[in-house]
Structures are given as C-alpha cells and as structure tokens.
C-alpha atoms as a PDB file:
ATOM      1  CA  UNK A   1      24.518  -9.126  17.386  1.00  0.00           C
ATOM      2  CA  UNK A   2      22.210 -10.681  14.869  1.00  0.00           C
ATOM      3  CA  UNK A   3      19.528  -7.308  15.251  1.00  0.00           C
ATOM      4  CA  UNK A   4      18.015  -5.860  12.535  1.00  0.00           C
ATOM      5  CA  UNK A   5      14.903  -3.361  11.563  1.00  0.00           C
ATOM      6  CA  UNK A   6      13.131  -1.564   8.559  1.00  0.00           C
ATOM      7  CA  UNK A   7      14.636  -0.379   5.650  1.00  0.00           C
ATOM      8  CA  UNK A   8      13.622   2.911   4.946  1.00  0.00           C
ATOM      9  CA  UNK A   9      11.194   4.677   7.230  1.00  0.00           C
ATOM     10  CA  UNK A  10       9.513   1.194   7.784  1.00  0.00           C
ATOM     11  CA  UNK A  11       5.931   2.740   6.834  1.00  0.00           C
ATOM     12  CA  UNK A  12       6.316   0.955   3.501  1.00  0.00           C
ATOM     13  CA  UNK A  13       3.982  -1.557   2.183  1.00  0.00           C
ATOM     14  CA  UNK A  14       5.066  -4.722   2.031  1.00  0.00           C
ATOM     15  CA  UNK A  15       2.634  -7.623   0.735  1.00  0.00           C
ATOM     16  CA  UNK A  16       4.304 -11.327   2.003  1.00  0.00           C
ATOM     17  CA  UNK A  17       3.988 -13.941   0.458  1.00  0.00           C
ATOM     18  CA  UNK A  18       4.020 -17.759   1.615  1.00  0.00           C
ATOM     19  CA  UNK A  19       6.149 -19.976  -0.211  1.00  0.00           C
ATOM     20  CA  UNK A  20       3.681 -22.834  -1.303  1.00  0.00           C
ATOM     21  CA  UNK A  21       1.661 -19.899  -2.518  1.00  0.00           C
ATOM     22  CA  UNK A  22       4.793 -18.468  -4.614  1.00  0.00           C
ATOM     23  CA  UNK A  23       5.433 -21.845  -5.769  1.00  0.00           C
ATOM     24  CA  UNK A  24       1.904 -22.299  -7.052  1.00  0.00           C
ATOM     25  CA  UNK A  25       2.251 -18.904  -8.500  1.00  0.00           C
ATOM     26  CA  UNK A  26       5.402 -19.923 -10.367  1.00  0.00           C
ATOM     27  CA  UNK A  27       3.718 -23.128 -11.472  1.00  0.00           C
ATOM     28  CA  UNK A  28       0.198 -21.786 -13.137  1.00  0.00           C
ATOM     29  CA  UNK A  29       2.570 -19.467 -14.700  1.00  0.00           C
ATOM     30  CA  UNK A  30       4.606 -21.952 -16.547  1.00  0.00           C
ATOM     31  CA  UNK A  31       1.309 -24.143 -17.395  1.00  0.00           C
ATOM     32  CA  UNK A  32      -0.403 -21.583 -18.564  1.00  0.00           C
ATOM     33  CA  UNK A  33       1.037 -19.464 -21.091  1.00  0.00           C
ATOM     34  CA  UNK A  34      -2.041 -17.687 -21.989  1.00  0.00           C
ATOM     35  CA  UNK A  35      -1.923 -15.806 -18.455  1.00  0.00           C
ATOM     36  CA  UNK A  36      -0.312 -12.267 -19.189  1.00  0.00           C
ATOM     37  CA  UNK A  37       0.235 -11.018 -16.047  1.00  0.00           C
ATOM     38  CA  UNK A  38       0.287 -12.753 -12.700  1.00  0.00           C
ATOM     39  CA  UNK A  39      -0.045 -10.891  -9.478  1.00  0.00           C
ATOM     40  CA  UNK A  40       1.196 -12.534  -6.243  1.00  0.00           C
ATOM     41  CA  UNK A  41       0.369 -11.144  -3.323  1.00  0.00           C
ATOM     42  CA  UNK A  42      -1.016 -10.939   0.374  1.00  0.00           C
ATOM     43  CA  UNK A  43      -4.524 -10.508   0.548  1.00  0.00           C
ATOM     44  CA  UNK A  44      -3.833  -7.664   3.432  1.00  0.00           C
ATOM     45  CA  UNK A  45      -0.588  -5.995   3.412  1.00  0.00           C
ATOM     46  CA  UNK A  46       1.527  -4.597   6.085  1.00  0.00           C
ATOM     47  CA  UNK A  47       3.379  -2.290   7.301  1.00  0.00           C
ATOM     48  CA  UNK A  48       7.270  -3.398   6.575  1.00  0.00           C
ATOM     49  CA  UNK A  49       8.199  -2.029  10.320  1.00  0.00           C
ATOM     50  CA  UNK A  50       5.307  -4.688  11.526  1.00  0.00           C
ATOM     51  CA  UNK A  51       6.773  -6.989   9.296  1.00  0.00           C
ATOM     52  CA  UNK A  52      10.506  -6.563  10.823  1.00  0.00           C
ATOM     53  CA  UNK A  53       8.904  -6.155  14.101  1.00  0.00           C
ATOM     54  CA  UNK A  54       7.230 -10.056  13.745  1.00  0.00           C
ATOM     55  CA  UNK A  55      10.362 -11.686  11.861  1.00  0.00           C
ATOM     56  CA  UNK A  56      12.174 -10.839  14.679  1.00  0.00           C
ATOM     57  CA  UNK A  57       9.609 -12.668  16.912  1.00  0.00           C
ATOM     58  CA  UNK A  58       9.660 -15.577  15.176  1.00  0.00           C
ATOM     59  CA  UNK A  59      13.555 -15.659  15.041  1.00  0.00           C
ATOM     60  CA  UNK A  60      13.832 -14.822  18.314  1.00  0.00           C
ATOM     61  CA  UNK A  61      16.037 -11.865  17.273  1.00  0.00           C
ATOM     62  CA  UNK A  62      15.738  -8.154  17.850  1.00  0.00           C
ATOM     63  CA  UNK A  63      14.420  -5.809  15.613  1.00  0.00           C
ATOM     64  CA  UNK A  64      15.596  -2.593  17.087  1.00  0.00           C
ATOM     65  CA  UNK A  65      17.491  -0.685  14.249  1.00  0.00           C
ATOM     66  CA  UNK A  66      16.773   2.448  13.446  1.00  0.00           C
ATOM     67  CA  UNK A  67      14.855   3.335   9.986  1.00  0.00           C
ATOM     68  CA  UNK A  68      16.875   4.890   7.955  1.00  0.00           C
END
C-alpha cells in the first residue's frame, strides 16, 4: 500500500530541516564549545499535513490517511 498521512490532526508545526544544514549544525556544535544552545531550524515552517501532503509527491506515494 505504501500510503501514509499526518500524525495527529496534521495542523502541527513542523520546521524541516535539510541535511547539509543539520550536518553543519552538528559540526559548529562540536567546534565550538562555547555555543550553549543551538537552534536548527526552517526559516518558515509548515504545516505537518503540507509536509505529508509534499513527501508524498516527491515519493510518488499517497498521502491519504486520516489524522488521527
């Protein structure tokens, strides 16, 4: 079936996050131990429903699950 869809109500926010970007993240946090807190994040969130809606667009899988 390979479908899938929010968790939740899907009117979450969810703030992606690329992996070279997490990865650079990861890295000024290991070179620089000063840094306290580190905050990784999109600079516009979505809605996670949007954000099921478009991974199954780009997997070329349905997103048609009901929140739950």
């Amino acid at each position: 079936m390979f479908a899938g869809g929010p968790l939740g109500t899907g009117q979450q926010w969810f703030s992606w996050i690329h992996v070279d970007d997490l990865v650079n993240v990861i890295y000024e946090a290991l070179t620089k131990p000063s840094y306290q807190v580190i905050n990784g994040t999109a600079p516009n969130p979505v809605r996670l429903g949007e954000m099921c809606q478009q991974l199954g667009s780009v997997f070329g899988r349905p997103s048609w699950l009901p929140s739950s």
